[in-house]
PDB file of N, CA and C in Angstrom:
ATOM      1  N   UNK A   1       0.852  -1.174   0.000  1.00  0.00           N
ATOM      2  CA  UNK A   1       0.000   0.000   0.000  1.00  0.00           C
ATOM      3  C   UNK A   1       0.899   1.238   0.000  1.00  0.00           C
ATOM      4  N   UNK A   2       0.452   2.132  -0.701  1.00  0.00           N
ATOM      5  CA  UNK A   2       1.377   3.371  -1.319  1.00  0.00           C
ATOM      6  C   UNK A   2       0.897   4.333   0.104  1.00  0.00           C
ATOM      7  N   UNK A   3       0.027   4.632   0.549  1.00  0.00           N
ATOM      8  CA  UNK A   3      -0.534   5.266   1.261  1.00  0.00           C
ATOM      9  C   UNK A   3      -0.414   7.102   0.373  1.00  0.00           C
ATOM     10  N   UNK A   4      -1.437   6.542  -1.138  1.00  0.00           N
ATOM     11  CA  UNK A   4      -1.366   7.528  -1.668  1.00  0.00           C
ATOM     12  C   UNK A   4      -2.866   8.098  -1.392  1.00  0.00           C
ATOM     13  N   UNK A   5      -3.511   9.180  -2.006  1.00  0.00           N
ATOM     14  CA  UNK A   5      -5.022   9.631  -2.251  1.00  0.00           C
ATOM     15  C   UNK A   5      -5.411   8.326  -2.961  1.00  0.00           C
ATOM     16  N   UNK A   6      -7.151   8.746  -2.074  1.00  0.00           N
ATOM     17  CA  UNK A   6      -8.107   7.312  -2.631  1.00  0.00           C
ATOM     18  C   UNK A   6      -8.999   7.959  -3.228  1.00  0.00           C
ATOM     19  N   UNK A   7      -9.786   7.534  -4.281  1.00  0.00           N
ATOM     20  CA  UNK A   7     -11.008   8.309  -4.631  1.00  0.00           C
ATOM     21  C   UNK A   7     -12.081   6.975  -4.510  1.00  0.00           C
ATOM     22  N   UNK A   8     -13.384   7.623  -4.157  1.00  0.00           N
ATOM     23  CA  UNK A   8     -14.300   6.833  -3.870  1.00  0.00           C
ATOM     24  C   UNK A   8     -15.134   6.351  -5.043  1.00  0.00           C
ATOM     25  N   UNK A   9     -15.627   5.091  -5.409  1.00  0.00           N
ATOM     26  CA  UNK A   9     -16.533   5.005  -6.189  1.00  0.00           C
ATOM     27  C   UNK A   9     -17.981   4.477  -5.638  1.00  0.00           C
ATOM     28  N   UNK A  10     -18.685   5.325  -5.494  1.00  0.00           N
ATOM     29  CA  UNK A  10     -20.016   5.089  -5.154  1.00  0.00           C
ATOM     30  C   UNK A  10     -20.737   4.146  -5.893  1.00  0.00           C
ATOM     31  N   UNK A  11     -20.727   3.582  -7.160  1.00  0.00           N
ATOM     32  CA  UNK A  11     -21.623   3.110  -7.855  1.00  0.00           C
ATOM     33  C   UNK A  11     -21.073   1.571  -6.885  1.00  0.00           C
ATOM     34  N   UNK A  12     -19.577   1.220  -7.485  1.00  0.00           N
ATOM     35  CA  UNK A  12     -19.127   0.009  -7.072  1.00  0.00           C
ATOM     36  C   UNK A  12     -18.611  -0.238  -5.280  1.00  0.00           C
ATOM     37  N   UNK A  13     -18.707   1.124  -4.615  1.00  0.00           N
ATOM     38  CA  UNK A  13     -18.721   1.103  -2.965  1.00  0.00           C
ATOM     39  C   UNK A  13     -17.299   0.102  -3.327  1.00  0.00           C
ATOM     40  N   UNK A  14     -16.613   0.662  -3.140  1.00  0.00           N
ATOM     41  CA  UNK A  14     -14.689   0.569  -3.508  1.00  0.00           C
ATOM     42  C   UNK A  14     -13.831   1.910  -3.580  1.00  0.00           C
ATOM     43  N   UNK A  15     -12.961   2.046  -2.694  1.00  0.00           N
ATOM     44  CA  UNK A  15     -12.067   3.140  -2.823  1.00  0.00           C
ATOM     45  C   UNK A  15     -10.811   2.697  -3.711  1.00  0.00           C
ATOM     46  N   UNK A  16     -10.388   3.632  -4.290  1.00  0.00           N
ATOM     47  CA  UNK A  16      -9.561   3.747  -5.953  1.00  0.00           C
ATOM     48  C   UNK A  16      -7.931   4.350  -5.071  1.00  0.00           C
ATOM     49  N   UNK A  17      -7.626   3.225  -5.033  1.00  0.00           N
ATOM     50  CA  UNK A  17      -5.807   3.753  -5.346  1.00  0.00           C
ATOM     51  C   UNK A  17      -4.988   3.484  -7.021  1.00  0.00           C
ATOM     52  N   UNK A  18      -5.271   4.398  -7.563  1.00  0.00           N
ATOM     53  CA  UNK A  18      -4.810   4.565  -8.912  1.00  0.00           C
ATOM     54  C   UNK A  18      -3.245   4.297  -9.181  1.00  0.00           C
ATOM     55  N   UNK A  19      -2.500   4.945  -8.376  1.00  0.00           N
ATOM     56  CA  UNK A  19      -1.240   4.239  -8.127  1.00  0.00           C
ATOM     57  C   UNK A  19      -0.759   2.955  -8.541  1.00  0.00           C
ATOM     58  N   UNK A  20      -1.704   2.395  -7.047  1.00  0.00           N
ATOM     59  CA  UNK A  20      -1.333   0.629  -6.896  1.00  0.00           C
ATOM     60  C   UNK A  20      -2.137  -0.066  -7.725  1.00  0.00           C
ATOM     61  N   UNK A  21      -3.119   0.465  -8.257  1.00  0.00           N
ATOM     62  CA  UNK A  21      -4.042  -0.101  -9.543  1.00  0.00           C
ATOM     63  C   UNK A  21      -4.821  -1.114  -8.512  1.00  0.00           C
ATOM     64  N   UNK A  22      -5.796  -1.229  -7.262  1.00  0.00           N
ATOM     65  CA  UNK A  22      -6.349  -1.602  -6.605  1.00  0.00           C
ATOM     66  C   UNK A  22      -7.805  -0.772  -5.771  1.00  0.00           C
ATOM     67  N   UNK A  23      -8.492  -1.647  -5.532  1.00  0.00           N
ATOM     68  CA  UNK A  23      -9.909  -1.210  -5.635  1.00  0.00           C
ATOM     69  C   UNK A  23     -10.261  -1.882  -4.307  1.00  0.00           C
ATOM     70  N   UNK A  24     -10.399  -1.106  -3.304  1.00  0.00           N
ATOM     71  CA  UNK A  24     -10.781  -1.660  -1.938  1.00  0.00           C
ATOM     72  C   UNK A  24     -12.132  -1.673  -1.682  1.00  0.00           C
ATOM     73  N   UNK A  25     -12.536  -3.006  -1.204  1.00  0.00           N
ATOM     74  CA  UNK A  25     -14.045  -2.999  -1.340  1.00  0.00           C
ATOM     75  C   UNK A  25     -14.837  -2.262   0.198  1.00  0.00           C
ATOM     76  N   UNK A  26     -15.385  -1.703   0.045  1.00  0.00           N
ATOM     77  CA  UNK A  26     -16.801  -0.843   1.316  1.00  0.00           C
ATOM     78  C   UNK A  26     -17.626  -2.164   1.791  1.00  0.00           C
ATOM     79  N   UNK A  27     -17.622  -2.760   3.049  1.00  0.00           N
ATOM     80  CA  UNK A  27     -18.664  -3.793   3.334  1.00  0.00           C
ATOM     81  C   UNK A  27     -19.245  -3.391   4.113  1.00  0.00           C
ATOM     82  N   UNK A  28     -20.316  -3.747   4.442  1.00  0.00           N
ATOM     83  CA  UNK A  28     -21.142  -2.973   5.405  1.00  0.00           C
ATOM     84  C   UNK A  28     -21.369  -1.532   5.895  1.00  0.00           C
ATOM     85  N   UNK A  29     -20.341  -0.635   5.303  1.00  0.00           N
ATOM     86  CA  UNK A  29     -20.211   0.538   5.072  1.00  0.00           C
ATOM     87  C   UNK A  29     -18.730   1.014   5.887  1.00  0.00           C
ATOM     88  N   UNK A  30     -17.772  -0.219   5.449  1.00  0.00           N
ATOM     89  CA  UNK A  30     -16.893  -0.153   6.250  1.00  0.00           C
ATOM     90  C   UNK A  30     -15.575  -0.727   5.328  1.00  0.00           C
ATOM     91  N   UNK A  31     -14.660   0.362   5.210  1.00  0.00           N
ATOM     92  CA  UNK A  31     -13.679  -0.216   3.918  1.00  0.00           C
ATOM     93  C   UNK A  31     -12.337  -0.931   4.416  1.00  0.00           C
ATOM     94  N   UNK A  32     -12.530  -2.217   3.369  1.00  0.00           N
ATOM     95  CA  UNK A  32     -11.560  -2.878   3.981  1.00  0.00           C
ATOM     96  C   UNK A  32     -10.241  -2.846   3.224  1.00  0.00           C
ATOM     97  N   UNK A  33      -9.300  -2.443   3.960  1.00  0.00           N
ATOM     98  CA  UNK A  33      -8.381  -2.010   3.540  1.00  0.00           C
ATOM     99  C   UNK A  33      -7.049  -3.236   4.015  1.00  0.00           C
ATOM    100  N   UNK A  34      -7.284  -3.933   3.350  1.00  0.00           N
ATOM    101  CA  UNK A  34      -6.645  -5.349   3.499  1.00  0.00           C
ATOM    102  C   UNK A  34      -5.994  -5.599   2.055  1.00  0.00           C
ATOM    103  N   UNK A  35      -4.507  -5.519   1.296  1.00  0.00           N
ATOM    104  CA  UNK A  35      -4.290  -5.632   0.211  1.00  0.00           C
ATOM    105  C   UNK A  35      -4.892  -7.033  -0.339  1.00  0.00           C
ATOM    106  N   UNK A  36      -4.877  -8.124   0.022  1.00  0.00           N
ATOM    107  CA  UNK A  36      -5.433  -9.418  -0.618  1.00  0.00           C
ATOM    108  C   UNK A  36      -7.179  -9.152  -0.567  1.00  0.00           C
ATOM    109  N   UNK A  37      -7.794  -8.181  -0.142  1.00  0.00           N
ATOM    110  CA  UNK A  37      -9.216  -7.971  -0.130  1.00  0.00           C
ATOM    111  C   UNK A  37      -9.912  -7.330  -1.547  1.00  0.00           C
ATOM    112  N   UNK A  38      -8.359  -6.424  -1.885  1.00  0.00           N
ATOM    113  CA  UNK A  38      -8.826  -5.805  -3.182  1.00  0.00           C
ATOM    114  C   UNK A  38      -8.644  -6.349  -4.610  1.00  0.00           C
ATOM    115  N   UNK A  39      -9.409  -5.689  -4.926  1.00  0.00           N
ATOM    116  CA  UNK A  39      -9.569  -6.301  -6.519  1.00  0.00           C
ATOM    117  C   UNK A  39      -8.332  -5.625  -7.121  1.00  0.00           C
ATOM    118  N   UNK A  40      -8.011  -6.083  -8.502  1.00  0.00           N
ATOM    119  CA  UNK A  40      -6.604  -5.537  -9.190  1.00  0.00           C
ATOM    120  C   UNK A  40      -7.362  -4.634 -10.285  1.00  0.00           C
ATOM    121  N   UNK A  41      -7.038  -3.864 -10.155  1.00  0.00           N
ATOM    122  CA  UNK A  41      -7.763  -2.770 -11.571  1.00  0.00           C
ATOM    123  C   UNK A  41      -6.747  -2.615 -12.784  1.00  0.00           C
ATOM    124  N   UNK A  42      -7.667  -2.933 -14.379  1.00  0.00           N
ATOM    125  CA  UNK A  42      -7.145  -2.769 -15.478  1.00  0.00           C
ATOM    126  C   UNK A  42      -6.540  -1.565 -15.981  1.00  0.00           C
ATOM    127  N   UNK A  43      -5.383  -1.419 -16.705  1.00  0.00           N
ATOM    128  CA  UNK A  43      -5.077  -0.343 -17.209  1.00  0.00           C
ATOM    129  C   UNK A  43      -6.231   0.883 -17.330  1.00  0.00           C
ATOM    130  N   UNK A  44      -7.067  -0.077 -18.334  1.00  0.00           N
ATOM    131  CA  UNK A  44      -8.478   0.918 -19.231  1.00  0.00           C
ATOM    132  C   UNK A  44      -9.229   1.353 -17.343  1.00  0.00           C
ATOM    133  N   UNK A  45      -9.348   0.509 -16.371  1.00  0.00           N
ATOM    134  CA  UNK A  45     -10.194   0.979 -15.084  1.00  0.00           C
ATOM    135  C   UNK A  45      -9.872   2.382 -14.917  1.00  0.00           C
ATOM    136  N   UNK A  46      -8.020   2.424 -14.663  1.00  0.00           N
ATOM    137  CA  UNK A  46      -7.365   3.292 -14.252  1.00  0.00           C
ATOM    138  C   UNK A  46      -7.770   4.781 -15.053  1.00  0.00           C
ATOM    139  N   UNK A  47      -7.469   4.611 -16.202  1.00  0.00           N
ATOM    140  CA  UNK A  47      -7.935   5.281 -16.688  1.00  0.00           C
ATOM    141  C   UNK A  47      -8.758   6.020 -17.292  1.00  0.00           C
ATOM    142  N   UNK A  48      -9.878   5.007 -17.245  1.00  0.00           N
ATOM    143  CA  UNK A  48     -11.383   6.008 -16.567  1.00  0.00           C
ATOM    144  C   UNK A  48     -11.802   6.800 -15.558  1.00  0.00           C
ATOM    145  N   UNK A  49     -10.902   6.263 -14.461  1.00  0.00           N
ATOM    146  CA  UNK A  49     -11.155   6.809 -13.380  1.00  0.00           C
ATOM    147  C   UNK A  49     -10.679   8.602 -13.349  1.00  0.00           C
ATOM    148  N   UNK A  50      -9.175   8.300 -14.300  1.00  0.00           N
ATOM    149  CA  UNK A  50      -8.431   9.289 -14.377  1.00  0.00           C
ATOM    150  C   UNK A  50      -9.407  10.368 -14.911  1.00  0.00           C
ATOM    151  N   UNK A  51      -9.955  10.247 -16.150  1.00  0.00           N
ATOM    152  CA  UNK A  51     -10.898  11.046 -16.712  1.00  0.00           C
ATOM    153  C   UNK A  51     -12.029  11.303 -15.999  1.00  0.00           C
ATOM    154  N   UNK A  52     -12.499  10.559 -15.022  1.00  0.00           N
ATOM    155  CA  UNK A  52     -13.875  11.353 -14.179  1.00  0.00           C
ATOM    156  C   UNK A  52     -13.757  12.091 -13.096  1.00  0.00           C
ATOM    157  N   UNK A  53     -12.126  12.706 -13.024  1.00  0.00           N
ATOM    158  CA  UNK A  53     -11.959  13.290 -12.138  1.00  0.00           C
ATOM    159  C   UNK A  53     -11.993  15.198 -12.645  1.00  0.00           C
TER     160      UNK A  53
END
């Protein structure tokens, strides 16, 4: 973990480290911030994300 800025995605309730290309999932309204918890995000993810900012 980079311990860089996260951006939130509301639709998928996952916070965005663009960096590490990882997607931490929100459970219960509670984010788990466990590296083996997150999903691995695609180049193209990353860079959508980049553009909706």
């Amino acid at each position: 973990m980079c311990n860089g800025k996260l951006n939130y995605d509301k639709d998928k309730q996952e916070l965005i480290c663009k960096i590490d290309r990882l997607a931490y999932p929100i459970k219960e309204g509670i984010p788990v911030m466990i590296e083996p918890e997150a999903r691995r995000m695609t180049m193209e993810e990353v860079e959508l994300c980049r553009s909706q900012l």
